[in-house]
Every structure is written in C-alpha cells, then in structure tokens.
Protein backbone atom coordinates (compact mmCIF):
# COMPACT_ATOMS: atom_id res chain seq x y z
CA UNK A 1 -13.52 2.72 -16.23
CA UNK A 2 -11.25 -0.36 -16.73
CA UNK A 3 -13.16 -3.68 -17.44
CA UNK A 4 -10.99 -5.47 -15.14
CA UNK A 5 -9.55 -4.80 -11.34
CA UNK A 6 -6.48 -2.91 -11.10
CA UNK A 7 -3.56 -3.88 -8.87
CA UNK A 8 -2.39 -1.65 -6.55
CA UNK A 9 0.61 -2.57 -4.06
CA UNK A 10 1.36 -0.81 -0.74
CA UNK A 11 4.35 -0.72 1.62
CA UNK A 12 3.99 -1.24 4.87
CA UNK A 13 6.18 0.29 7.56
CA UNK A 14 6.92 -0.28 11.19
CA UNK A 15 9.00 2.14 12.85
CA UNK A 16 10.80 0.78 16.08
CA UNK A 17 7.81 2.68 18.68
CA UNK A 18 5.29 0.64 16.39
CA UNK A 19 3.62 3.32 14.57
CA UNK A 20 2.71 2.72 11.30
CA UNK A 21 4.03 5.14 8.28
CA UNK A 22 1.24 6.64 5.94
CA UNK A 23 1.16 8.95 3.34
CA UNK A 24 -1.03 11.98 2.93
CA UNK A 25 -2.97 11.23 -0.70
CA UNK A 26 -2.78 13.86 -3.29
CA UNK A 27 -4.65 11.70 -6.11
CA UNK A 28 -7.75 9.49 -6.10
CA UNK A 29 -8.67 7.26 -4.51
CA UNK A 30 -9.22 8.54 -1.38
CA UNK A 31 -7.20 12.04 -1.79
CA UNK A 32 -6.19 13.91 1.16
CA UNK A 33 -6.76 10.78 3.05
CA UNK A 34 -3.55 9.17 5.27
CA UNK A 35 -2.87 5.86 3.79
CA UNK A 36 -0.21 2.73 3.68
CA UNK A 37 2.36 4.13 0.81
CA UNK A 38 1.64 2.82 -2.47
CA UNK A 39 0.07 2.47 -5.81
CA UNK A 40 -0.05 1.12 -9.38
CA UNK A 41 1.65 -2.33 -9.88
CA UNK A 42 3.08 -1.82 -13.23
CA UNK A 43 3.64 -3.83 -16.25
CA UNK A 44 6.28 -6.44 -16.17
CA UNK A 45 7.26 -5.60 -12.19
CA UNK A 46 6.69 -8.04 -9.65
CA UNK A 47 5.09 -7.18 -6.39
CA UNK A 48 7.83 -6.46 -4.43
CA UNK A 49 9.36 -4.52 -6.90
CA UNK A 50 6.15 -2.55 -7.35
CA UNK A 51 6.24 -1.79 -3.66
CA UNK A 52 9.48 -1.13 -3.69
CA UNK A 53 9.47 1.44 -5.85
CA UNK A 54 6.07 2.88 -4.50
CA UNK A 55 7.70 3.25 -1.07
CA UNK A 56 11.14 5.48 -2.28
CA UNK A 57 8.70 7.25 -4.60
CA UNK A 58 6.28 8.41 -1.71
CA UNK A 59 8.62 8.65 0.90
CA UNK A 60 12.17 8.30 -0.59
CA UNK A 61 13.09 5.42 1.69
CA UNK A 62 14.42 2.25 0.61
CA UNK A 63 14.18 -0.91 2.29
CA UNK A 64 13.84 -4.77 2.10
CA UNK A 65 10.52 -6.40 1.30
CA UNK A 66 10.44 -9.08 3.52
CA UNK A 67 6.18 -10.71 2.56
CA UNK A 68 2.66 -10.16 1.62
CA UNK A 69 0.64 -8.99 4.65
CA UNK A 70 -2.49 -8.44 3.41
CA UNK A 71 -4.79 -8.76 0.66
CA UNK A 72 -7.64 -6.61 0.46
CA UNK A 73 -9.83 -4.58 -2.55
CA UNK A 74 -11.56 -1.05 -2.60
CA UNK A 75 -14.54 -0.59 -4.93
CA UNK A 76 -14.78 3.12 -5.89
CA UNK A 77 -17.97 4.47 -7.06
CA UNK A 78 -19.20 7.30 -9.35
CA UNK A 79 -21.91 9.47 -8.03
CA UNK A 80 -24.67 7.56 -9.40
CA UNK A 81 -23.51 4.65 -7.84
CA UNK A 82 -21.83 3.12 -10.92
CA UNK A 83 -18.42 1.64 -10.04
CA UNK A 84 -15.62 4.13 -11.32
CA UNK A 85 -12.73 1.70 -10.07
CA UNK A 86 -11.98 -2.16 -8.59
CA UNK A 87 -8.85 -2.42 -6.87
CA UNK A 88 -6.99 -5.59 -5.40
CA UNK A 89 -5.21 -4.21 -2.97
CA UNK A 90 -1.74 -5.83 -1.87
CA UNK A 91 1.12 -5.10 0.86
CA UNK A 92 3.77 -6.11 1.56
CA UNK A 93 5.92 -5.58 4.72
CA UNK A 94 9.17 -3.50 5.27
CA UNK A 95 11.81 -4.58 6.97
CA UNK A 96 15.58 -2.44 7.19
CA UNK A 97 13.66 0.53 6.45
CA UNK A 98 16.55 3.35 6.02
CA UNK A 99 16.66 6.91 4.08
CA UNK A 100 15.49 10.54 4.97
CA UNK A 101 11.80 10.39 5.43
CA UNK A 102 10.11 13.45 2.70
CA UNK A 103 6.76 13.51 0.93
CA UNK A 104 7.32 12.22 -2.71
CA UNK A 105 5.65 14.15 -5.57
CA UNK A 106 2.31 12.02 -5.28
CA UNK A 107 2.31 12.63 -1.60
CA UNK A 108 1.30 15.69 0.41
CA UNK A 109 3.37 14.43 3.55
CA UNK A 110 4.27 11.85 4.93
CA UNK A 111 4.98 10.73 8.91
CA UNK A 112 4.67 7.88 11.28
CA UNK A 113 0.78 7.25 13.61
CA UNK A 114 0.00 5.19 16.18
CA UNK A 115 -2.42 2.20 14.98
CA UNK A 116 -5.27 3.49 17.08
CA UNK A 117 -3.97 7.38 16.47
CA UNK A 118 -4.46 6.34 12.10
CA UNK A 119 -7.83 4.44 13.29
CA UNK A 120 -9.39 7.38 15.17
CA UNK A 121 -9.10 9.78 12.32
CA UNK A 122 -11.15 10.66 10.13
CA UNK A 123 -8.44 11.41 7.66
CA UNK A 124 -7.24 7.76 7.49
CA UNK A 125 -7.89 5.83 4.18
CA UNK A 126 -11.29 3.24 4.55
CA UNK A 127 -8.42 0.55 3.06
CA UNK A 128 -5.95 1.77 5.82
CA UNK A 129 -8.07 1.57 8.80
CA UNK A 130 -9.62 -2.02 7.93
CA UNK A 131 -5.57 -3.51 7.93
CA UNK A 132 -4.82 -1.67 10.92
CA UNK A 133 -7.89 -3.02 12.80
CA UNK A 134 -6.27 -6.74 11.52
CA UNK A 135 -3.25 -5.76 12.87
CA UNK A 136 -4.19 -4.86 16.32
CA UNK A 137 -6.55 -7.79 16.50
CA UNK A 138 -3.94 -10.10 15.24
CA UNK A 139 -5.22 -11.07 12.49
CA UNK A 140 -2.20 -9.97 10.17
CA UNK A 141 0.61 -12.70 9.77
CA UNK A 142 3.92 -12.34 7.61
CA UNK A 143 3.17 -15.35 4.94
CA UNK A 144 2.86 -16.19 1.36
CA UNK A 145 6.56 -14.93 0.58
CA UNK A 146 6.70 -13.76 -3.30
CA UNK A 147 9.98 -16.20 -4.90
CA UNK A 148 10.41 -14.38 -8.19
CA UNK A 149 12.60 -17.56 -9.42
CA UNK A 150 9.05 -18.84 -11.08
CA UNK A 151 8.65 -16.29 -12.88
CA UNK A 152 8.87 -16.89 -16.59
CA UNK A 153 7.75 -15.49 -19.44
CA UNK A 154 5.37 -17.29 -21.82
CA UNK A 155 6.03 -16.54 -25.78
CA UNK A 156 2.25 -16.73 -26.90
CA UNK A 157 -0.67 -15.54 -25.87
C-alpha cells in the first residue's frame, strides 16, 4: 500500500447525442467495471497532459482538454477491511474529441452510454456513477481551468 493518495486523472467525453464515453476496466480498481477513461497521473505531467494521454491510450482519441470537472476520491479496501488504495480522483473535460474510437491495451472496450443507461448498470464504476448523478442534477460546472504557465520547478527539496 502507498502511504500517501495516489492521483488518478480521467477524461471525460460528450459525444454530440450526450452520452457519456466509458471504458470497460481490465485492471483494479474496479475491473470489468465501465468507467470515465483514465488513470495514473505520472511524474512530471500536468493534469491535462495526464488525461490527455490516458484518453488516446484507452481509446486512441485525441482531443482538447478544455477544464477540471470534478474532483472526487475512491478508498479501496483489502478484505479485512484494511485500506489497499486512496485515490484523488480528477477529470477533466473533452472538447474536439476526434480519432477512431478502439479499446486501448488497458481497456476491454470501449463505447458511448446514456447518463441514466451508465447509472442503471450494475457494471458502471461506484466513481462513475456518483459524477454522472452530478451531472444530471447539475451539479457539474466547467471551472478551475489548469494554466500550466505557473508551473516551475523548485531546485531543492
């Protein structure tokens, strides 16, 4: 177990009927579970980047990160109720979405759902179905913009 939450970023998509794009999950967390694109924020990559990357990776489309959506964090326990992972869970929005939609190679599939379709199932991610229910009542606005300009690098530690 890490000491300290991990990052994870997603990518969220809109396609022009309004259904949402997830990603059937090949690795834990929540494997074989349909969920927002995404993963690991790496080392040295901003956010967008991170999602970015995450989204061609899963689905092998590109497209513009336009802001932060949603901020949210999954606590993953062990059997015996010890915590196995913290995540902080962050995603960003997708606008100019373009590419052939394919399942990446840490992605069983992936395709477009309705909000209340992804809601209904039982397949859809815990972390999925709590930002759709913001969405539909809402409660999800396109803010806090990421402006990698102030981002410097600090020689000492």
């Amino acid at each position: 177990m890490s000491a300290r939450p991990l990052v994870g970023v997603g990518a969220v998509v809109f396609n022009e009927k309004g259904e949402i794009l997830l990603v059937k999950r090949i690795y834990p967390p929540q494997e074989g579970k349909w969920a927002i694109p995404g993963g690991h924020l790496e080392l040295e990559e901003t956010i967008f980047d991170g999602a970015k990357r995450e989204l061609y990776e899963e689905t092998g489309l590109i497209g513009d990160a336009k802001c932060i959506v949603n901020v949210d964090e999954l606590i993953v326990l062990k059997e015996d109720k010890s915590v196995w992972r913290h995540y902080i869970l962050i995603d960003v929005l997708f606008e100019n979405v373009r590419g052939e939609l394919k399942a990446g190679s840490d992605a069983g599939d992936a395709k477009f759902f309705s909000p209340s379709e992804a809601i209904n199932s039982k397949e859809t991610s815990y972390s999925t179905i709590n930002f759709l229910k913001k969405y539909i009542n809402g409660d999800i606005i396109c803010g806090l913009p990421v402006l990698n300009k102030y981002i410097e690098k600090i020689d000492r530690i």
